[in-house]
Protein backbone atom coordinates (compact mmCIF):
# COMPACT_ATOMS: atom_id res chain seq x y z
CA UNK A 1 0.00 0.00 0.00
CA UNK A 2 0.97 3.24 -0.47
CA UNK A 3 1.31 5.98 2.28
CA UNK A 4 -2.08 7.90 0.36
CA UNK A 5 -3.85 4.78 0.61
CA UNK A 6 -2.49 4.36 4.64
CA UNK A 7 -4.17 7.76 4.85
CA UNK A 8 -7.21 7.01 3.60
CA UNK A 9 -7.41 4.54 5.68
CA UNK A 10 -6.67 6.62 8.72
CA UNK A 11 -9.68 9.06 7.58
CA UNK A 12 -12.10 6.36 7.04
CA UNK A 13 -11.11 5.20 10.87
CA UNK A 14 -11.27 8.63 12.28
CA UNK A 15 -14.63 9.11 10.81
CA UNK A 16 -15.87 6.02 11.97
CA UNK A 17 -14.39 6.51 15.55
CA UNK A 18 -16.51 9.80 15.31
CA UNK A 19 -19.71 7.96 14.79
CA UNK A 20 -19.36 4.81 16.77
CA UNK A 21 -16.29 5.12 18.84
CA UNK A 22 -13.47 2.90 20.00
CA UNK A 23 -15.48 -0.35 18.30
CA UNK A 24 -13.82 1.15 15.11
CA UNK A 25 -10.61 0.47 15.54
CA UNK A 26 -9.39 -2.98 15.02
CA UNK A 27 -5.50 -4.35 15.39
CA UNK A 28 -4.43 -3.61 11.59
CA UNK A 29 -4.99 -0.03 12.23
CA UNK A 30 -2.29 0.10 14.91
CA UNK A 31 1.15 0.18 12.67
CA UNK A 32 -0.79 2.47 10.11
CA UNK A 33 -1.61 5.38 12.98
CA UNK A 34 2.22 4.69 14.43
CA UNK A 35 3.65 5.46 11.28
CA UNK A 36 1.41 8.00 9.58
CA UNK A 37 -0.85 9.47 12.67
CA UNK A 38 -0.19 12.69 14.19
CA UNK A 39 0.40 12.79 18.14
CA UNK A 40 -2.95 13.48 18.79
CA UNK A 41 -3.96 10.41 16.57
CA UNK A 42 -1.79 8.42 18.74
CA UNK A 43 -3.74 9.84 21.62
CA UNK A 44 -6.34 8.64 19.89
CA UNK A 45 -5.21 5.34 19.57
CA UNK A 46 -4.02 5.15 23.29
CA UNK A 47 -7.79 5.55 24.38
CA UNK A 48 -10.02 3.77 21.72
CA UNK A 49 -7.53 0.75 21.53
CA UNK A 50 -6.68 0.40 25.42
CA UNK A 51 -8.68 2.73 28.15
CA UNK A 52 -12.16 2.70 26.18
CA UNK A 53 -12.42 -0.86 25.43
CA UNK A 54 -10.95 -1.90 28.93
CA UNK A 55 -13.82 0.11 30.42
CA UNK A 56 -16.36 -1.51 28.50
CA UNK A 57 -15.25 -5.13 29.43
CA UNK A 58 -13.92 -5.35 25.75
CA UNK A 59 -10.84 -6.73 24.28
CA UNK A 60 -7.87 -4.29 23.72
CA UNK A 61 -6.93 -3.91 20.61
CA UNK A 62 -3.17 -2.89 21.99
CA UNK A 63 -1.26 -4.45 25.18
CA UNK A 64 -0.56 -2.24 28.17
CA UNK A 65 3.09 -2.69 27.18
CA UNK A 66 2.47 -1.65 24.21
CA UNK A 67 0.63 1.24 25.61
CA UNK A 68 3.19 1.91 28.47
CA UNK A 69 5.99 2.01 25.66
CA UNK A 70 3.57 4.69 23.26
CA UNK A 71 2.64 6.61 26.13
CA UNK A 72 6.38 6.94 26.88
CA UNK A 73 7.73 7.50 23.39
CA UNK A 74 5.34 10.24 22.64
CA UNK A 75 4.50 12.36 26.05
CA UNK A 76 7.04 14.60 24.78
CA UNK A 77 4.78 16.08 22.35
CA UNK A 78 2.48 18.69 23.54
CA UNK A 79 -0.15 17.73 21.46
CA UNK A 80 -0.30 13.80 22.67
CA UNK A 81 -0.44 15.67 25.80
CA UNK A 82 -2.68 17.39 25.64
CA UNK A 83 -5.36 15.25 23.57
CA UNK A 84 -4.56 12.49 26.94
CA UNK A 85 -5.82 15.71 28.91
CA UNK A 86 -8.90 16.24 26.58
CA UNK A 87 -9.78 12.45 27.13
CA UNK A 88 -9.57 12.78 30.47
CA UNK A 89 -11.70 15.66 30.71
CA UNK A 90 -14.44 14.48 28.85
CA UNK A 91 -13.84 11.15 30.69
CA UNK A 92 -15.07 13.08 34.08
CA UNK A 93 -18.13 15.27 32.22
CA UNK A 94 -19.21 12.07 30.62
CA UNK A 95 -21.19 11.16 34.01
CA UNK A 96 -22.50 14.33 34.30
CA UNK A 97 -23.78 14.35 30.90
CA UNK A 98 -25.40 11.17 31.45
CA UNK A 99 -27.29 12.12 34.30
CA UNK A 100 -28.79 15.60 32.82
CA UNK A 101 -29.98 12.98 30.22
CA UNK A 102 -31.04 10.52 32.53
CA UNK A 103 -32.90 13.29 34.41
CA UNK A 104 -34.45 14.59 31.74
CA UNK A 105 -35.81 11.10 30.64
CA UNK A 106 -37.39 10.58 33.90
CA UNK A 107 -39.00 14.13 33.94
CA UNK A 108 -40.88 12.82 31.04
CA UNK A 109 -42.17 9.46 32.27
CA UNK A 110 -43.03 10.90 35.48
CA UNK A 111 -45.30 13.32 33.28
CA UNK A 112 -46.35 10.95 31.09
CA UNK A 113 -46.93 8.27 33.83
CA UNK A 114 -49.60 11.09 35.47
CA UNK A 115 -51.01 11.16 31.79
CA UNK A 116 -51.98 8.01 30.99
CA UNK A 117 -53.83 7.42 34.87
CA UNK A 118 -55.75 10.44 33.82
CA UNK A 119 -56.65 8.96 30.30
CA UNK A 120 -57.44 5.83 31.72
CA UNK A 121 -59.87 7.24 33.91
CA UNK A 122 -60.98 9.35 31.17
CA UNK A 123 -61.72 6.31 28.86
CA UNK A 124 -63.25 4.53 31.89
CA UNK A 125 -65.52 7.36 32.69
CA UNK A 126 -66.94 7.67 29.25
CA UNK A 127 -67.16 3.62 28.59
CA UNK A 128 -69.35 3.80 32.04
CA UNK A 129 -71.32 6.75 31.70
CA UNK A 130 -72.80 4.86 28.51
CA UNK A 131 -73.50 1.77 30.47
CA UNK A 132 -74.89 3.85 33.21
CA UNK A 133 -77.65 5.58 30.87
CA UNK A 134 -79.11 2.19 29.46
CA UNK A 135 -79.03 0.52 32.78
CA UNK A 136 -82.98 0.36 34.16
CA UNK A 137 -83.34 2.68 37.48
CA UNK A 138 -83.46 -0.17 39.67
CA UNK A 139 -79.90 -1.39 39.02
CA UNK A 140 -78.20 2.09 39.18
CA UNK A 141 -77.25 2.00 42.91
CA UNK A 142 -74.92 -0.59 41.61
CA UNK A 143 -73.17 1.72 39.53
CA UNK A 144 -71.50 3.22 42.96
CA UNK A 145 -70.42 -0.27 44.08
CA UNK A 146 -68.76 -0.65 40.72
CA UNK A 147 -67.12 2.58 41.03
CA UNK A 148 -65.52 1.85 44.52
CA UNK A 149 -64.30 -1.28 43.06
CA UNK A 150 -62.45 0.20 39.93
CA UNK A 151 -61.00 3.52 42.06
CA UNK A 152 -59.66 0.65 44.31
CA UNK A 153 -58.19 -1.64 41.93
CA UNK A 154 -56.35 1.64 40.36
CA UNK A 155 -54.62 2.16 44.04
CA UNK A 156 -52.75 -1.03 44.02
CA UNK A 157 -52.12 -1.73 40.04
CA UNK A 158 -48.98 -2.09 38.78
CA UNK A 159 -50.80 -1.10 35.62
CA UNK A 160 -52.10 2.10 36.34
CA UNK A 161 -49.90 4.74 38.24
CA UNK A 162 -50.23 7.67 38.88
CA UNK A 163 -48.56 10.84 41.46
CA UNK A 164 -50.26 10.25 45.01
CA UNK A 165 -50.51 14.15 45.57
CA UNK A 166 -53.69 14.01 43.67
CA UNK A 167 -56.74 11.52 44.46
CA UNK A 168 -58.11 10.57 40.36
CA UNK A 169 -61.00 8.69 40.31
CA UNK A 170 -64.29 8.39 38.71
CA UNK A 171 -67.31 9.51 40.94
CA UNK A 172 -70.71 9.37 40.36
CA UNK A 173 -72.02 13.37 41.18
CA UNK A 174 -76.01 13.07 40.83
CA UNK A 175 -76.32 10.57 38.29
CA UNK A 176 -73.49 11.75 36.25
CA UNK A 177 -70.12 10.01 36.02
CA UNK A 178 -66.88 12.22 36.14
CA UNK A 179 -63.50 12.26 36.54
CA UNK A 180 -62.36 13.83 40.31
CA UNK A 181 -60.56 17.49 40.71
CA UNK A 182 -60.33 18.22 36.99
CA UNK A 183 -58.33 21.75 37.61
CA UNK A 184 -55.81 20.26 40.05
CA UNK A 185 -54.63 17.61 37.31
CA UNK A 186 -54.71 20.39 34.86
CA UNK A 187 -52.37 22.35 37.14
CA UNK A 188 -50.39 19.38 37.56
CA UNK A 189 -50.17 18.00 33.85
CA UNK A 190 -48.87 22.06 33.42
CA UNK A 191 -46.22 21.60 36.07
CA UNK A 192 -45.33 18.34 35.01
CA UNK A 193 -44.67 19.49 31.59
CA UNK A 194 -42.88 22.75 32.71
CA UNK A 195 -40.07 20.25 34.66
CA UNK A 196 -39.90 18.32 31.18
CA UNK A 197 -38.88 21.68 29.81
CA UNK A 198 -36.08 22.87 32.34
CA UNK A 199 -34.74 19.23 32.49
CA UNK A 200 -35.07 19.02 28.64
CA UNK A 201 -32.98 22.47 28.08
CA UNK A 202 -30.44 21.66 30.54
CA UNK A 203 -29.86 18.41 29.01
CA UNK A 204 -29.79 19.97 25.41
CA UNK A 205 -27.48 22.70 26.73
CA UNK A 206 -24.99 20.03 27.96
CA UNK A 207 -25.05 18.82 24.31
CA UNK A 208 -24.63 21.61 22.63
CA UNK A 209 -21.55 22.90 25.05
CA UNK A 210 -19.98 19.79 24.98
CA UNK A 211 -20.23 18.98 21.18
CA UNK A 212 -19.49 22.18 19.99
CA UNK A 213 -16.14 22.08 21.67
CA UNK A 214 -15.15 18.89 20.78
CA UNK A 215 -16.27 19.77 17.08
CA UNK A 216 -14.43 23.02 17.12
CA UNK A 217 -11.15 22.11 18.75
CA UNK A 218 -11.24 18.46 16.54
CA UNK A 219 -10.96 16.14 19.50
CA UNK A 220 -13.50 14.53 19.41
CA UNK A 221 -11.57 11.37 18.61
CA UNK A 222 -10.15 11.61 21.72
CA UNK A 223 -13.59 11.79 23.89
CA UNK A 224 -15.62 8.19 25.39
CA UNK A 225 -17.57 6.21 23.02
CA UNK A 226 -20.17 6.46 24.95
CA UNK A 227 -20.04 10.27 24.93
CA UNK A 228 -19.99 9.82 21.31
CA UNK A 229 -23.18 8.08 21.38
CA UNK A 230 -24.97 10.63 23.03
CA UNK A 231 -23.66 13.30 21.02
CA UNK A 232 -24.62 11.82 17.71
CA UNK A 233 -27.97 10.30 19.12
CA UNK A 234 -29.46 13.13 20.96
CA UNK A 235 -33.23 11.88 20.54
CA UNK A 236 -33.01 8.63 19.97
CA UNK A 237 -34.41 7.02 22.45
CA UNK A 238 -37.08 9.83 22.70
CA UNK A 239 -39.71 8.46 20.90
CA UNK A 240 -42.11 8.97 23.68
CA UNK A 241 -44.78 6.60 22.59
CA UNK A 242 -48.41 7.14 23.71
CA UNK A 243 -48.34 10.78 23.91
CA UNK A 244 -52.11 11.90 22.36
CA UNK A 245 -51.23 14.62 19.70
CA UNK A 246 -53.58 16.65 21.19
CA UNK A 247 -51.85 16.97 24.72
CA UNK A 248 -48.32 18.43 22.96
CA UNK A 249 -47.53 21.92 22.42
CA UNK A 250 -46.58 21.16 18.92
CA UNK A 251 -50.80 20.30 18.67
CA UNK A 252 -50.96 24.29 19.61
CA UNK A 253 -48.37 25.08 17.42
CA UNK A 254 -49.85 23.53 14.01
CA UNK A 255 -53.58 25.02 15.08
CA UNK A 256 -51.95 28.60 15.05
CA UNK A 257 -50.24 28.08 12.17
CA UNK A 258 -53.73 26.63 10.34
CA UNK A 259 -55.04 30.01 11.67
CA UNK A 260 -57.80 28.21 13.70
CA UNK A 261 -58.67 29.01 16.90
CA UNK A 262 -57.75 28.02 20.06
CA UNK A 263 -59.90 27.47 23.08
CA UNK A 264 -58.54 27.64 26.84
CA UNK A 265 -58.94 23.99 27.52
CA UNK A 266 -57.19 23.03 24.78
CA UNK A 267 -54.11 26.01 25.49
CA UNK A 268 -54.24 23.82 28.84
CA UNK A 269 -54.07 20.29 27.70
CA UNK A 270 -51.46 20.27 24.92
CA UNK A 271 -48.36 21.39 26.86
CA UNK A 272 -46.15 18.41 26.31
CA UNK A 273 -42.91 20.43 24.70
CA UNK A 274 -40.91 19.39 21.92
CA UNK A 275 -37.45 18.75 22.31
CA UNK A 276 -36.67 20.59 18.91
CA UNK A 277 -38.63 23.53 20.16
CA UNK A 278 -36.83 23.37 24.07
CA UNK A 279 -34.69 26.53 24.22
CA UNK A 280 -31.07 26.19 25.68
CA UNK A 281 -29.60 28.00 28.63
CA UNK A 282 -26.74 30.38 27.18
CA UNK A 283 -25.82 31.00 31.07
CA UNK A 284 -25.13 27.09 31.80
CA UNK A 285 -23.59 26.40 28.40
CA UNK A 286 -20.93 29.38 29.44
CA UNK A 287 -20.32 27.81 32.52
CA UNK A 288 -19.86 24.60 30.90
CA UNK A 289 -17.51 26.14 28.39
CA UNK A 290 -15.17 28.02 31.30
CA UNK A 291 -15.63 24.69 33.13
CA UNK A 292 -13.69 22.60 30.01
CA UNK A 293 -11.21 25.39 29.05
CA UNK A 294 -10.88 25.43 33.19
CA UNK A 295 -10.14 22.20 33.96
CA UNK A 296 -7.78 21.81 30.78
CA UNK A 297 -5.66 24.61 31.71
CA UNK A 298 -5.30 23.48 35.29
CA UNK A 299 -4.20 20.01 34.12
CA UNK A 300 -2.01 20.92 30.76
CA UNK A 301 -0.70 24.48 32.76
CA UNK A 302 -1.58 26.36 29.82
C-alpha cells in the first residue's frame, strides 16, 4: 500500500471513531496510525484501543506494554499531551452528561406516567357513563359499588400509576359520572410538563456545550464512546410513545399556524414540549464552556 492509501485509511477510521467510537478500531490499524498518525492520533489510539475498550469489558486492541511504551515515546509532544488531557476531561463530564440525560428522561415518564392514569380514567368514565344511561333505574345503585371497586383496583395496580398528591378517580355526582378534581390535574399536567422543559434544556445545553467544543477544537476522537453516542444520538431514544397529539404543544403550534382558533382547555391540555422547540440556557452552556477550558488549563498548565 501506499502511504495515500495508509491515509485514507486513517480518515475512514477517524470518521468512523466519530460515529461509533473505540469499536472502530481494530489491530491492523495500529502500525498504520504509528507510522502515519499525528500525536494526537496516537492519543487517539491510546484511548479507543486500550482505556475505552478496557472500560467496557472489551478486548484491547493494543497491550498495556504496548501502551506503556507509546505513552512513553510520545508524552514529549504537547499535542499527545494534551489530547490524553482532553480524554480525560471528557472522561469526568461524561457522568454528568449522562445524568442531565437521565434526568431529563425521567421528567418525562413521570409526566407521562400522570397522563396516561388520567386517560385511563378518562376512557373509563366515558365507557361507564354509557352503560350507566341504558341501565334500568333499579340497578343504578350498583353503579356506585362498581365505582368503589375500579377507584380501588387503580390504588394497588402495577398497571395504572399515577402521582399520590392528587386523588383521580371516577365519581358518580347526581347521576353523572366524572373524573375527580379536573383543575388540580390540569395544574399538575402544566407543572409536570414545565419540569420536562427545564430538564429538557439543561440536558440539550450540555449537548450543545460539549459537542461544539469537541467539534471546534477536533478532538472529538479523543472523547468516550459512549459520549460519542450521546452526542450523535441526541433523541433517539425519545420516541415517547403514547403521547395523544392533542396533549403536545406542537398540537398548539400547528392550530396557530392553520389560523384556527384556540380554546382555553385546549391552550391547557397540549403542553407536552418538543425537544426541537426546548430553548437552551446560554448561562449554563458558558459555565460549561469556562468549566472545560478550566479544567484543561489546570491540568495541561496552559
Amino acid at each position: 500500500m501506499t502511504t495515500d492509501d495508509h491515509l485514507k485509511i486513517l480518515q475512514d477510521l477517524w470518521y468512523n471513531i466519530q460515529r461509533v467510537g473505540y469499536t472502530a478500531l481494530k489491530k491492523e490499524h495500529v502500525p498504520i496510525i504509528l507510522e502515519h498518525g499525528s500525536p494526537r492520533e496516537v492519543a487517539a489510539l491510546i484511548v479507543n484501543g486500550f482505556e475505552e475498550p478496557r472500560k467496557h469489558s472489551d478486548s484491547t486492541v493494543i497491550t498495556i506494554k504496548k501502551a506503556e511504551k507509546i505513552a512513553e515515546k510520545y508524552s514529549k509532544f504537547e499535542d499527545y499531551q494534551l489530547a490524553i488531557i482532553v480524554g480525560n476531561m471528557c472522561a469526568n463530564m461524561e457522568p454528568v452528561l449522562k445524568h442531565v440525560r437521565l434526568e431529563y428522561i425521567n421528567s418525562v415518564m413521570v409526566a407521562l406516567n400522570f397522563l396516561k392514569g388520567f386517560i385511563e380514567r378518562q376512557n373509563v368514565e366515558r365507557l361507564l357513563s354509557g352503560v350507566y344511561s341504558i341501565m334500568p333505574e333499579s340497578k343504578k345503585p350498583q353503579m356506585d359499588r362498581l365505582l368503589d371497586e375500579y377507584n380501588e383496583s387503580c390504588k394497588i395496580s402495577n398497571n395504572i400509576s399515577v402521582e399520590n398528591d392528587i386523588d383521580i378517580t371516577v365519581l358518580n355526582e347526581n347521576g353523572r359520572l366524572t373524573v375527580s378534581n379536573s383543575s388540580d390535574i390540569s395544574e399538575k399536567w402544566k407543572s409536570l410538563c414545565q419540569e420536562v422543559s427545564r430538564k429538557g434544556s439543561l440536558y440539550k445545553t450540555y449537548i450543545k456545550a460539549v459537542n461544539r467544543w469537541l467539534l471546534d477544537s477536533n478532538f472529538i476522537i479523543c472523547a468516550p464512546t459512549d459520549m460519542i453516542k450521546i452526542i450523535n444520538s441526541v433523541t433517539e431514544d425519545f420516541v415517547w410513545n403514547g403521547v395523544p397529539y392533542e396533549y403536545t404543544a406542537r398540537y398548539l403550534k400547528d392550530k396557530a399556524e392553520s389560523g384556527i382558533s384556540i380554546t382555553r382547555e385546549e391552550r391547557n391540555r397540549a403542553v407536552f414540549p418538543d425537544y426541537n422547540t426546548i430553548p437552551i440556557y446560554n448561562e449554563v452552556e458558558d459555565l460549561v464552556n469556562a468549566n472545560i477550558k478550566n479544567t484543561i488549563s489546570r491540568d495541561y498548565r496552559i
